[in-house]
C-alpha atoms as a PDB file:
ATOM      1  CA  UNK A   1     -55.325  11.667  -3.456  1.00  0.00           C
ATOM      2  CA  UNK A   2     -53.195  14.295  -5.001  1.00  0.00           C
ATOM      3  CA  UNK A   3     -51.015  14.899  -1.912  1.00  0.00           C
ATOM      4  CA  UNK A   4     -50.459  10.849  -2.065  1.00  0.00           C
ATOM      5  CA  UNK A   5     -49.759  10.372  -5.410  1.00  0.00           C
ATOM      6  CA  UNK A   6     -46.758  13.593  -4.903  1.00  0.00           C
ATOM      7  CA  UNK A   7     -45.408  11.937  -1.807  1.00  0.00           C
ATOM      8  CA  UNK A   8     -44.835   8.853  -4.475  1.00  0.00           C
ATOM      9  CA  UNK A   9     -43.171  10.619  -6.388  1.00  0.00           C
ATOM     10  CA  UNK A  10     -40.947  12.337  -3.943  1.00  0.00           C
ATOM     11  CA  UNK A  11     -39.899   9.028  -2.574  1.00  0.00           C
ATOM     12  CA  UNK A  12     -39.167   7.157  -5.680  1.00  0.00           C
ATOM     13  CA  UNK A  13     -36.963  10.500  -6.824  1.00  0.00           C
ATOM     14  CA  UNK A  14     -34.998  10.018  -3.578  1.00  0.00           C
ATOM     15  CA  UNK A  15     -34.521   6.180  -4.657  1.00  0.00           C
ATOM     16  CA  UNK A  16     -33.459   7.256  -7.589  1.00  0.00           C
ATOM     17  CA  UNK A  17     -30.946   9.630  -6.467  1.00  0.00           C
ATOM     18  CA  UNK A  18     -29.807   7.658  -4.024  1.00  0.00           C
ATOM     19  CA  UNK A  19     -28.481   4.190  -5.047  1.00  0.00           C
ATOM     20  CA  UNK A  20     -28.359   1.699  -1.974  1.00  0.00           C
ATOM     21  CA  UNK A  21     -25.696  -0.713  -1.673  1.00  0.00           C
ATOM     22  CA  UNK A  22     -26.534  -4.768  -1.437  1.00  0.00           C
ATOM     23  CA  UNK A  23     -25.087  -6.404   1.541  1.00  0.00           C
ATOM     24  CA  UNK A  24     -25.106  -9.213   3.544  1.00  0.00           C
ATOM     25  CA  UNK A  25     -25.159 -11.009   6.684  1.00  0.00           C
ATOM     26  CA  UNK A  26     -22.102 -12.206   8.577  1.00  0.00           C
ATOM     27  CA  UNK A  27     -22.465 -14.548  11.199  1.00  0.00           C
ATOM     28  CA  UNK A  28     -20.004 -17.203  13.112  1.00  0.00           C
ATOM     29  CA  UNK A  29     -20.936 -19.825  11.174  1.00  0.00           C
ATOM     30  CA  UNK A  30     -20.657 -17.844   7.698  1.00  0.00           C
ATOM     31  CA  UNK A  31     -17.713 -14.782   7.865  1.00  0.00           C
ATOM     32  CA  UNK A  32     -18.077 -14.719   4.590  1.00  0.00           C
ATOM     33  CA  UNK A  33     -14.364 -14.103   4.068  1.00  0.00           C
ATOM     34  CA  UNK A  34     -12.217 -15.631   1.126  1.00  0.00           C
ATOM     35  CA  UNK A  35     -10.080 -19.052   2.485  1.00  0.00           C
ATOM     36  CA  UNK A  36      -6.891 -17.578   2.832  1.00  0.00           C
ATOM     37  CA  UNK A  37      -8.024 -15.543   5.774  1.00  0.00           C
ATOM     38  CA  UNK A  38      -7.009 -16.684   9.151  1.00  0.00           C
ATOM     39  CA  UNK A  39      -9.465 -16.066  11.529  1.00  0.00           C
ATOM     40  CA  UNK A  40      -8.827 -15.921  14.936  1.00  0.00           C
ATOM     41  CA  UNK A  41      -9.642 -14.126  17.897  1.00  0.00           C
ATOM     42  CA  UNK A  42      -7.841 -11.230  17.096  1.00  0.00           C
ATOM     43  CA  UNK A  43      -9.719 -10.712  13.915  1.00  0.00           C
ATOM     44  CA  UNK A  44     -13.255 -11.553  14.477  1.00  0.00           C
ATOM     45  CA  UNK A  45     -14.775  -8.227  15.709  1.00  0.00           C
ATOM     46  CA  UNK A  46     -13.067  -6.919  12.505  1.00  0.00           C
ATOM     47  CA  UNK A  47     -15.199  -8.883  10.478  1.00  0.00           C
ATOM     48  CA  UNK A  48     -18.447  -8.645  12.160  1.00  0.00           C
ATOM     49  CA  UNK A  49     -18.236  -4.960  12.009  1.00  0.00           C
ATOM     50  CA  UNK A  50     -17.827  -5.039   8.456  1.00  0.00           C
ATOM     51  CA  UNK A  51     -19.842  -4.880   5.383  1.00  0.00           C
ATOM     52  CA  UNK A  52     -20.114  -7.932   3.484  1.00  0.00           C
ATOM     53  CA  UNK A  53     -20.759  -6.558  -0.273  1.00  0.00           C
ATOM     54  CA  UNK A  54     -21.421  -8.243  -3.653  1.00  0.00           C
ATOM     55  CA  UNK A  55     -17.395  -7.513  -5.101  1.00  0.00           C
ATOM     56  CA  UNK A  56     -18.741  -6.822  -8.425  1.00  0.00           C
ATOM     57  CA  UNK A  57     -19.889  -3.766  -7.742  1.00  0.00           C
ATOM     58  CA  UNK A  58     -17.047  -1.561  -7.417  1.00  0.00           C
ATOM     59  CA  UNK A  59     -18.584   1.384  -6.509  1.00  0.00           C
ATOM     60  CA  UNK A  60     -19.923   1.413  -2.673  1.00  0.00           C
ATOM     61  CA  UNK A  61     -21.837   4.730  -1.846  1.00  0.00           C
ATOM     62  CA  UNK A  62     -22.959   4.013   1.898  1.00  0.00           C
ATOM     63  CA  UNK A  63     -23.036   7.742   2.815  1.00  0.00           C
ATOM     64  CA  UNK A  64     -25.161   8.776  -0.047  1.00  0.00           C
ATOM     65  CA  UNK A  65     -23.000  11.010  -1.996  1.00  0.00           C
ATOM     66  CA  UNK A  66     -23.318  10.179  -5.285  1.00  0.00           C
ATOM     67  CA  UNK A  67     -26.399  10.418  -7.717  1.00  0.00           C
ATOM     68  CA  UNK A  68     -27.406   6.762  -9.261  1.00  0.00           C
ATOM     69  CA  UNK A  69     -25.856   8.676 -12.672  1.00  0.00           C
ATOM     70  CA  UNK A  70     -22.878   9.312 -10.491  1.00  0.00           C
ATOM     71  CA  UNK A  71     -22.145   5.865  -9.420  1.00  0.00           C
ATOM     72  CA  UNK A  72     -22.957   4.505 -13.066  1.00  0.00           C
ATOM     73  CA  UNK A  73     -20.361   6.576 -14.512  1.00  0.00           C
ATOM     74  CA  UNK A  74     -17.494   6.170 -11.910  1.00  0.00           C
ATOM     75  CA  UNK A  75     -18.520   2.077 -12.116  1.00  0.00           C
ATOM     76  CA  UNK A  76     -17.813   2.331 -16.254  1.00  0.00           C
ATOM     77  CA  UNK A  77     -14.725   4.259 -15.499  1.00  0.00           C
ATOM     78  CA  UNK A  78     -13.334   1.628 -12.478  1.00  0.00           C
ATOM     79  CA  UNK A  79     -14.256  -1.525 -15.036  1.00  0.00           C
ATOM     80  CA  UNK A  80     -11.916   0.263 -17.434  1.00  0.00           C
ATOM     81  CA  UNK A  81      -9.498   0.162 -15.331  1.00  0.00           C
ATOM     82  CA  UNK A  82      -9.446  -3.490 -13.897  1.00  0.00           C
ATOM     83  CA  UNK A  83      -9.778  -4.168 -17.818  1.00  0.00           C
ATOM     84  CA  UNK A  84      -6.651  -2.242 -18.829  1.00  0.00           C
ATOM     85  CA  UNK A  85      -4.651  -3.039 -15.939  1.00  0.00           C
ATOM     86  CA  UNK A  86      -5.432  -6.326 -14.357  1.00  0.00           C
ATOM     87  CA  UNK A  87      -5.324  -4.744 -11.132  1.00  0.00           C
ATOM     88  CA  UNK A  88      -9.143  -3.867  -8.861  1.00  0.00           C
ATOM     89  CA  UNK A  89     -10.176  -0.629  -8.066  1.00  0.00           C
ATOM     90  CA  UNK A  90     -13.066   0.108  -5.481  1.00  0.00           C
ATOM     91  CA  UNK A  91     -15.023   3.055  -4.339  1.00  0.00           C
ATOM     92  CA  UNK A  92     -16.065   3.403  -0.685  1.00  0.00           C
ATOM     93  CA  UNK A  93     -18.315   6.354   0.700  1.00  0.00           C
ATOM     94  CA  UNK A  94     -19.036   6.009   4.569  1.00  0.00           C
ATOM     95  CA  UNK A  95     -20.756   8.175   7.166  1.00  0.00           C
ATOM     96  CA  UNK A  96     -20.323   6.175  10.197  1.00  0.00           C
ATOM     97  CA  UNK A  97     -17.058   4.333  11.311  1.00  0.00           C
ATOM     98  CA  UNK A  98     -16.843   1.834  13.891  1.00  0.00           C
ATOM     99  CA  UNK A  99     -12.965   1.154  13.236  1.00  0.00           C
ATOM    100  CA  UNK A 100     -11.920   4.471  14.216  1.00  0.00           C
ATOM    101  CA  UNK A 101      -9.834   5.779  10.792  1.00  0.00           C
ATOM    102  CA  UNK A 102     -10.261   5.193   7.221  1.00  0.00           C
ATOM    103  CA  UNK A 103      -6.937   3.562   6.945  1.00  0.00           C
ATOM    104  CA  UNK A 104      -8.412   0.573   9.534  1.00  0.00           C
ATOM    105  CA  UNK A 105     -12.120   0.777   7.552  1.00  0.00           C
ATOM    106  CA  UNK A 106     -10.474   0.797   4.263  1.00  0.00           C
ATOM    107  CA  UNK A 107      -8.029  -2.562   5.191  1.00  0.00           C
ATOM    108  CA  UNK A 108     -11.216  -4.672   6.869  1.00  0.00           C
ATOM    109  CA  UNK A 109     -13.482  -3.870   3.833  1.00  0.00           C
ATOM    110  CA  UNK A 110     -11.070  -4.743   1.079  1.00  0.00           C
ATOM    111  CA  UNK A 111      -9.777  -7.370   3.298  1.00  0.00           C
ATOM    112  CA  UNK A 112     -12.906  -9.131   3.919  1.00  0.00           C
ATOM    113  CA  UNK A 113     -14.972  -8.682   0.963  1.00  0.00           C
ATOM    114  CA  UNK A 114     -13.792 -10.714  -2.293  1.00  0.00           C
ATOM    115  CA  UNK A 115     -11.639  -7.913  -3.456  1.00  0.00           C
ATOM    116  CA  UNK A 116      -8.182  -8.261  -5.494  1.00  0.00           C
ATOM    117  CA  UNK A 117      -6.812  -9.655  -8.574  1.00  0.00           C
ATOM    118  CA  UNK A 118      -4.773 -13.133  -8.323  1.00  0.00           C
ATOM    119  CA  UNK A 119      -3.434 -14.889  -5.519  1.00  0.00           C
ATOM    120  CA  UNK A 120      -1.319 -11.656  -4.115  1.00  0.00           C
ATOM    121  CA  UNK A 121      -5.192  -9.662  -4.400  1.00  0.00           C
ATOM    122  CA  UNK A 122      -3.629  -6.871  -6.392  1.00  0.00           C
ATOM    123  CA  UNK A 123      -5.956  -3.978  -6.583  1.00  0.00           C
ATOM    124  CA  UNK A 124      -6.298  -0.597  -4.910  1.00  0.00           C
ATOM    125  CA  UNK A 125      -9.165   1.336  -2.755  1.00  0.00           C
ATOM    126  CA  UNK A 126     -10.294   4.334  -2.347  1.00  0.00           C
ATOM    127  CA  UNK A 127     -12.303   5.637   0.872  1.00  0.00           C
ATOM    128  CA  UNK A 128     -14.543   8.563   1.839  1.00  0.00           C
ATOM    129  CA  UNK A 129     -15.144   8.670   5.882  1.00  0.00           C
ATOM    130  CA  UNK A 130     -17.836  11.079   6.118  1.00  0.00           C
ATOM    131  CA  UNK A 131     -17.375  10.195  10.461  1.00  0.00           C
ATOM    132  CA  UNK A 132     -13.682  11.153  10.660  1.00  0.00           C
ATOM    133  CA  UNK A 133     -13.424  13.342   7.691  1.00  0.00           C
ATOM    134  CA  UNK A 134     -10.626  11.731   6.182  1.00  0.00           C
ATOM    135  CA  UNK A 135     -10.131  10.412   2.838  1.00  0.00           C
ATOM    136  CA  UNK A 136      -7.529   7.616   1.839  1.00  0.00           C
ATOM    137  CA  UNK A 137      -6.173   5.581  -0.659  1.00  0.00           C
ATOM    138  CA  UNK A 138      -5.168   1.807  -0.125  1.00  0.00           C
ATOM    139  CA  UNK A 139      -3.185  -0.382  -2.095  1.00  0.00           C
ATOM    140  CA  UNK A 140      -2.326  -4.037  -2.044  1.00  0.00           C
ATOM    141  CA  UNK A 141      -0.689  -6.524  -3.842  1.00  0.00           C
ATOM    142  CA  UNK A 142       1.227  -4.690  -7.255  1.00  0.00           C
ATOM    143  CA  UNK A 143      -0.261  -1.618  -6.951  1.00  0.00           C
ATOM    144  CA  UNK A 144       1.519  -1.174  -3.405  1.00  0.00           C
ATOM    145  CA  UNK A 145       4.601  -0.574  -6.329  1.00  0.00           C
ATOM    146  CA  UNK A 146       3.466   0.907  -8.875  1.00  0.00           C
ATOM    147  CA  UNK A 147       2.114   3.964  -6.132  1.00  0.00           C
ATOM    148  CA  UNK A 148       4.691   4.863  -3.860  1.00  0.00           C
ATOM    149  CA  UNK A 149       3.800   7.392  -1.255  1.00  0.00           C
ATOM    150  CA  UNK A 150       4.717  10.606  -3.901  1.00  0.00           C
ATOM    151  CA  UNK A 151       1.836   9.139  -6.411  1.00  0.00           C
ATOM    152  CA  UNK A 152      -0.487   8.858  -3.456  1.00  0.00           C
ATOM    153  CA  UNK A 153       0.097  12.284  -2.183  1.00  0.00           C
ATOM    154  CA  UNK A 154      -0.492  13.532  -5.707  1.00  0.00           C
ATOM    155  CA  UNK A 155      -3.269  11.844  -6.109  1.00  0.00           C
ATOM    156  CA  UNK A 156      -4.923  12.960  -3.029  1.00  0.00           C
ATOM    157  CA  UNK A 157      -4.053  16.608  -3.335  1.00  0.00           C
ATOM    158  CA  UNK A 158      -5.824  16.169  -7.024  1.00  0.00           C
ATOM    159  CA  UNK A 159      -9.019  15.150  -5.043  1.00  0.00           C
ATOM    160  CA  UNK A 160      -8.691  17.415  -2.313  1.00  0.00           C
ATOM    161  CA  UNK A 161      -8.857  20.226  -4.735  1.00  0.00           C
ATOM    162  CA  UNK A 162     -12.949  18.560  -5.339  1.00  0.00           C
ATOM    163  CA  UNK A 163     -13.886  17.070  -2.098  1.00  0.00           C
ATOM    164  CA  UNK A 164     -12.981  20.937  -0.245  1.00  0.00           C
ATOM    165  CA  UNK A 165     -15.926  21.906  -2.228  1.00  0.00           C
ATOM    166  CA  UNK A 166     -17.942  18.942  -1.774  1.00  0.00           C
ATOM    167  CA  UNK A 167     -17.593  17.726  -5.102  1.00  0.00           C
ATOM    168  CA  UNK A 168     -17.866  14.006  -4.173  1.00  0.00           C
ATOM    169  CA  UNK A 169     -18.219  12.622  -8.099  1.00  0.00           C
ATOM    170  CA  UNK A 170     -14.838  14.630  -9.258  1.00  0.00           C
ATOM    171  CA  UNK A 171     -13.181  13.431  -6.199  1.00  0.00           C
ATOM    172  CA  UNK A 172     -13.596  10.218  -7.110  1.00  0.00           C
ATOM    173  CA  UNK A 173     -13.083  10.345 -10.856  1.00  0.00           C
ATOM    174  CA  UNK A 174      -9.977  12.243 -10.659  1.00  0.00           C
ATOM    175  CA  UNK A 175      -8.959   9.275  -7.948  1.00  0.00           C
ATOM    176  CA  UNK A 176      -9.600   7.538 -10.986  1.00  0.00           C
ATOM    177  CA  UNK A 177      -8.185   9.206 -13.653  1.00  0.00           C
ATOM    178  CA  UNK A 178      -4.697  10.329 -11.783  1.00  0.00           C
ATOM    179  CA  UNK A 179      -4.340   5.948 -11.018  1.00  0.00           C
ATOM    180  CA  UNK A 180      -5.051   5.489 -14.500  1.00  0.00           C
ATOM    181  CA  UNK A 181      -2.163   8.068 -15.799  1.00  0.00           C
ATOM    182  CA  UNK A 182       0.089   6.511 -13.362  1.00  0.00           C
ATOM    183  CA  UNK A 183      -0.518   2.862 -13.990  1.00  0.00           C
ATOM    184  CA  UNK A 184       0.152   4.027 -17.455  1.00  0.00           C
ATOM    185  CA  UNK A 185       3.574   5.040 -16.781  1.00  0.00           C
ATOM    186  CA  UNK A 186       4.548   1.806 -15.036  1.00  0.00           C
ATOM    187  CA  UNK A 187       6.562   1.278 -11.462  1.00  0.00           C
ATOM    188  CA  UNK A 188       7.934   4.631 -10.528  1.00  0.00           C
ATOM    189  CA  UNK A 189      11.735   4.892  -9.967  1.00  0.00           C
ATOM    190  CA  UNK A 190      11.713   4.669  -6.362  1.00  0.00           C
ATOM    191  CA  UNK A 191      10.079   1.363  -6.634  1.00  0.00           C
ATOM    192  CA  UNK A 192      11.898  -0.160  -9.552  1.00  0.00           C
ATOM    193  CA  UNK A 193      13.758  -3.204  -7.700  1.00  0.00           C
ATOM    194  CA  UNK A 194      10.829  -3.919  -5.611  1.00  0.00           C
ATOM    195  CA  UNK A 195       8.178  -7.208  -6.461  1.00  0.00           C
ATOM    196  CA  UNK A 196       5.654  -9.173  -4.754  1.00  0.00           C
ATOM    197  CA  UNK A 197       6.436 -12.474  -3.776  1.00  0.00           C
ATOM    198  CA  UNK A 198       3.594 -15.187  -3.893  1.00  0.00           C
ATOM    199  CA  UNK A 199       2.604 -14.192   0.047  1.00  0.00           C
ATOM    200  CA  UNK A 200       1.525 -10.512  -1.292  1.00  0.00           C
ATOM    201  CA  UNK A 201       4.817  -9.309   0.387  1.00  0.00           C
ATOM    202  CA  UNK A 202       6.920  -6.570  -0.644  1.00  0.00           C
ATOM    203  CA  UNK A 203      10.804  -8.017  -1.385  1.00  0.00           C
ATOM    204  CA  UNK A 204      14.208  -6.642  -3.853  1.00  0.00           C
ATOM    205  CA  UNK A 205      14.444  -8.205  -7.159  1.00  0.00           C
ATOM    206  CA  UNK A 206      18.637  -7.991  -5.723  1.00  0.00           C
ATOM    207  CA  UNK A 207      18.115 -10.821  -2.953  1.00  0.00           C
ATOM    208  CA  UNK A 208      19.949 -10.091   0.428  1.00  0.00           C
ATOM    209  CA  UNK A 209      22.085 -12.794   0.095  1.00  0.00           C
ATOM    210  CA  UNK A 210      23.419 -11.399  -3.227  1.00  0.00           C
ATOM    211  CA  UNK A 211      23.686  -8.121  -1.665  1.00  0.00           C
ATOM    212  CA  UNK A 212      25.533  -9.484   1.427  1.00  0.00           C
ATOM    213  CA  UNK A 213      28.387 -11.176  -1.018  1.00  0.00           C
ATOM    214  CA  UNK A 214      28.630  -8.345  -2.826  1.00  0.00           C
ATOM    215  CA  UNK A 215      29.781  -6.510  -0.245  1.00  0.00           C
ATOM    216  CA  UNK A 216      31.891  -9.378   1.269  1.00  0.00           C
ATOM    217  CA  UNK A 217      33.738  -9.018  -2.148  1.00  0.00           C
ATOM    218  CA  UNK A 218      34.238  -5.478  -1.613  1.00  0.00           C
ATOM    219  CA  UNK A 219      35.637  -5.731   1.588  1.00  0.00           C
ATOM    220  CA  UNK A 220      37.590  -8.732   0.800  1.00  0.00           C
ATOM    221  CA  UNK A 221      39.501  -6.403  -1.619  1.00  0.00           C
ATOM    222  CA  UNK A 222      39.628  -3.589   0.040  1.00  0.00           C
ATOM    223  CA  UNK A 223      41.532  -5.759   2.555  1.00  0.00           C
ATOM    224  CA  UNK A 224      44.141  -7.011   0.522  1.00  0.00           C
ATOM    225  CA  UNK A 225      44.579  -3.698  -1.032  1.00  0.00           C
ATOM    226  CA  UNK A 226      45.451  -2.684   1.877  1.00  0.00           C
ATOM    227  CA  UNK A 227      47.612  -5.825   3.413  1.00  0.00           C
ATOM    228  CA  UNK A 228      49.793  -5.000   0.383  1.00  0.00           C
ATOM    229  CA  UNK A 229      50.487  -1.701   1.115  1.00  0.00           C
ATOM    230  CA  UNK A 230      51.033  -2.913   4.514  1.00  0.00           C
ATOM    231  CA  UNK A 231      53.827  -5.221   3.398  1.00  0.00           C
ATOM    232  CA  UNK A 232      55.180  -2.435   1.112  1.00  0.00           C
ATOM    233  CA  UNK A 233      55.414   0.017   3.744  1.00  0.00           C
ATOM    234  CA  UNK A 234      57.256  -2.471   6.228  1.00  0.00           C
ATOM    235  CA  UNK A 235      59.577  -3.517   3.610  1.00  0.00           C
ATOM    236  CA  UNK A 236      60.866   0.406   2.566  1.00  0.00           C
ATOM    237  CA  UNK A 237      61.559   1.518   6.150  1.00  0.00           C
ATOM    238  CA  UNK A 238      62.934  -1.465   6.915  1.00  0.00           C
ATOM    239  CA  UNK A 239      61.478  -1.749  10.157  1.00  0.00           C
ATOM    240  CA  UNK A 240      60.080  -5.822  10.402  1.00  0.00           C
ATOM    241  CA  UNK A 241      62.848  -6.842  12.858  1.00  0.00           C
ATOM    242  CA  UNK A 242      61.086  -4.535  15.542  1.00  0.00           C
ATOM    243  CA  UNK A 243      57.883  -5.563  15.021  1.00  0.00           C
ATOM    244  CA  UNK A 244      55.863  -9.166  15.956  1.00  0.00           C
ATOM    245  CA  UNK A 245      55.717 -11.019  12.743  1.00  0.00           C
ATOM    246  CA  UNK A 246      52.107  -9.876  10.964  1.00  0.00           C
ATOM    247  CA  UNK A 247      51.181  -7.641  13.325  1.00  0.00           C
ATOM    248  CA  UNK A 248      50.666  -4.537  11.333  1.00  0.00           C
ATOM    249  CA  UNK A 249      48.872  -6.144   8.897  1.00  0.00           C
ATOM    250  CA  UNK A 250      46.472  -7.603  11.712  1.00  0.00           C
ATOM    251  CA  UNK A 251      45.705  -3.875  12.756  1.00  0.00           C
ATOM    252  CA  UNK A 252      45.019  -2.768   9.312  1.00  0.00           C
ATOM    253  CA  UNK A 253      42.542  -5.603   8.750  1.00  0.00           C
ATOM    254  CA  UNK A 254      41.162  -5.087  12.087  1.00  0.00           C
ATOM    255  CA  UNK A 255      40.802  -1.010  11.123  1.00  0.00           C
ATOM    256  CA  UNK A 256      39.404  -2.086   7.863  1.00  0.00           C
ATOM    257  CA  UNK A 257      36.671  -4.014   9.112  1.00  0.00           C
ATOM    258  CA  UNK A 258      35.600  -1.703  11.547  1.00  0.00           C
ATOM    259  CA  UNK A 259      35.110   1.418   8.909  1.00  0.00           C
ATOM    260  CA  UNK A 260      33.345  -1.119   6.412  1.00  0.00           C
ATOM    261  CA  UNK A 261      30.022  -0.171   5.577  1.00  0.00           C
ATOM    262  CA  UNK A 262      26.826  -2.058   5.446  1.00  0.00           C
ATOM    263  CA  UNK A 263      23.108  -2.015   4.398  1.00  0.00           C
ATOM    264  CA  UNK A 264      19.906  -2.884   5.901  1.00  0.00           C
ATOM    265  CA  UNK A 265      16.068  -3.187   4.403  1.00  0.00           C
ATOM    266  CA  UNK A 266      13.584  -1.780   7.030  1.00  0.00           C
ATOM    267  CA  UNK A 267      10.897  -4.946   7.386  1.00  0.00           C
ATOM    268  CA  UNK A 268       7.067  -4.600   7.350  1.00  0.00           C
ATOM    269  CA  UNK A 269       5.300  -4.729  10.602  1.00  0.00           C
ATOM    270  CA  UNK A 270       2.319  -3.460  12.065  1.00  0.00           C
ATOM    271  CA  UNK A 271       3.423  -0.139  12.300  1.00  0.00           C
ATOM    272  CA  UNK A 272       3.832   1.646   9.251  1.00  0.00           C
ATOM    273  CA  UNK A 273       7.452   1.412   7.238  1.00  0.00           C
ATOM    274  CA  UNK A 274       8.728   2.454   4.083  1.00  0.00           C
ATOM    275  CA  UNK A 275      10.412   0.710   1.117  1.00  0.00           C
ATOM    276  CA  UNK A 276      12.362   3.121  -0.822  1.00  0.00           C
ATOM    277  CA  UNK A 277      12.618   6.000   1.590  1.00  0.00           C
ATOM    278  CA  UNK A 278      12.598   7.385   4.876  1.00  0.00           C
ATOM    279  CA  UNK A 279       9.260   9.280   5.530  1.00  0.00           C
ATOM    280  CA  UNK A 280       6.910  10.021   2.921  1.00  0.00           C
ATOM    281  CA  UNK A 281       9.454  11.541   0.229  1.00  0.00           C
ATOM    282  CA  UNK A 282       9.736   8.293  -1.868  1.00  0.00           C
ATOM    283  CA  UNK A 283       8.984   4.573  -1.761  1.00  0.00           C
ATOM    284  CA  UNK A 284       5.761   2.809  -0.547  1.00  0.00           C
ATOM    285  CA  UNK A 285       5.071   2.945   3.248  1.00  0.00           C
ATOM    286  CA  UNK A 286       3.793  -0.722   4.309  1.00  0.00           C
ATOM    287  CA  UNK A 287       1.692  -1.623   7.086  1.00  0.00           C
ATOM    288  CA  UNK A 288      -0.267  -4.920   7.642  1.00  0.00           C
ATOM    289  CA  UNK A 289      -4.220  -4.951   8.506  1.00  0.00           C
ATOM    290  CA  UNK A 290      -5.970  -7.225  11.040  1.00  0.00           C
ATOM    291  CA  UNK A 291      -6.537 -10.114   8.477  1.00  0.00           C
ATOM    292  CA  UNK A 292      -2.574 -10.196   8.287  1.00  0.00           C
ATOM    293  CA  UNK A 293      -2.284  -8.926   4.543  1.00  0.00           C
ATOM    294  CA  UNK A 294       0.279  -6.162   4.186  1.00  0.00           C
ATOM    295  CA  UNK A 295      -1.088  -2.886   2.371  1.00  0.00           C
ATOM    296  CA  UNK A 296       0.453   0.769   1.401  1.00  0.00           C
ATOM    297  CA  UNK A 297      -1.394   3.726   1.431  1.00  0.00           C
ATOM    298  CA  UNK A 298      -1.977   7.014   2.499  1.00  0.00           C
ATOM    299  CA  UNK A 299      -4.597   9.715   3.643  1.00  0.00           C
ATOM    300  CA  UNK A 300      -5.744  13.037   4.058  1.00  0.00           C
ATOM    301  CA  UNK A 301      -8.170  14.931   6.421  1.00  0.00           C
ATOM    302  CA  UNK A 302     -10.535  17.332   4.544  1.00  0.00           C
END
């Protein structure tokens, strides 16, 4: 009776220890996915291979790395957050991962689930894969500007300096704390003239057309600057009566337009791009997950 009664306990200290996470079925006739997803045939698998969570929770511990205290705190410390900043923030542990990286995990389960604030689902995520030993930080919506790919990297080499010594709680609370410092101080300067428009894509608050008659103007005067001294060179050497009429000054405008300089935005695709930058030295690289919603992000293997 004895041994039964300390096998109880044993279990029911294990429970305790180790919150589990409520989830739910998907099936084809309930995805269980928010209306603006299209789902197609390109996009299915994606959804049936991911958990279908209760959103309020905020703190996801599938692989059993945090205490029930644990996940309390971080959960009081991610609510501050949303609160001060109108923006989500989730927590994702995982030991097993079908999708083959975090990035791909991290998009489907934020995608999928109810996650994001407003109609351009601002909010960003932050993943544990225990299966490919990787650990990364998503963003969508705003916070894909207000962390540009230098923020990220800080941030992750903050929780690096926890999860190397399999300090799973301080990983994720100084993910949380470092967002929270840098939400404080607003867009960062490589981001400043970025926005969201109302599809949750990344565009300049200069437009292109702007841009593009901006530099028209420029070139415009840089032409007649130099028709002028065209027609001031002809006229002191004296030299028009051996020449076609205007055809220096077509050659100069011709030269001109040929050494005039001009601008272009890389565009967001499947692959991964930056705004900002070349690289990861500034701006927010942008890549778009299998629901079609364009995300930023970045990871790190631990």
């Amino acid at each position: 009776m004895k041994k039964f009664i300390v096998v109880l306990l044993l279990l029911f200290s294990f429970n305790v220890v180790n919150a589990s996470v409520n989830t739910y079925e998907r099936s084809e006739s309930d995805y269980r996915v928010h209306s603006s997803i299209i789902i197609n045939y390109n996009n299915i698998s994606n959804i049936l291979s991911t958990p279908s969570v209760n959103e309020s929770e905020k703190v996801y511990d599938f692989a059993d790395l945090l205490s029930e205290s644990e996940e309390s705190l971080l959960y009081n410390e991610v609510i501050k957050y949303i609160n001060d900043f109108n923006m989500d923030m989730v927590i994702l542990t995982i030991s097993d991962n079908p999708k083959g990286s975090a990035k791909e995990y991290a998009e489907d389960f934020y995608d999928y689930n109810y996650f994001g604030i407003g109609n351009t689902f601002d909010g960003i995520l932050f993943i544990i894969d225990m299966d490919t030993r990787e650990m990364y930080i998503l963003t969508t919506g705003s916070a894909i500007i207000m962390y540009d790919d230098e923020r990220i990297d800080n941030i992750l080499d903050s929780s690096y300096a926890y999860i190397s010594r399999e300090d799973y709680y301080n990983t994720c609370n100084s993910f949380i704390k470092k967002s929270h410092n840098y939400a404080l101080s607003g867009k960062p300067d490589s981001n400043k003239n970025l926005y969201i428009d109302k599809d949750g894509n990344i565009d300049n608050e200069i437009s292109y057309g702007g841009c593009f008659a901006i530099s028209a103007g420029i070139s415009l005067i840089i032409i007649l600057v130099m028709v002028n001294m065209n027609k001031l060179v002809v006229s002191k050497v004296n030299v028009h009566n051996n020449l076609v009429s205007d055809s220096l000054k077509i050659e100069k405008v011709g030269q001109t337009l040929v050494n005039t300089y001009t601008t272009s935005t890389r565009i967001a695709s499947s692959s991964s791009s930056s705004f900002g930058s070349s690289g990861r030295s500034g701006g927010s690289s942008i890549s778009r997950g299998s629901s079609g919603r364009s995300h930023g992000g970045g990871g790190r293997r631990f």
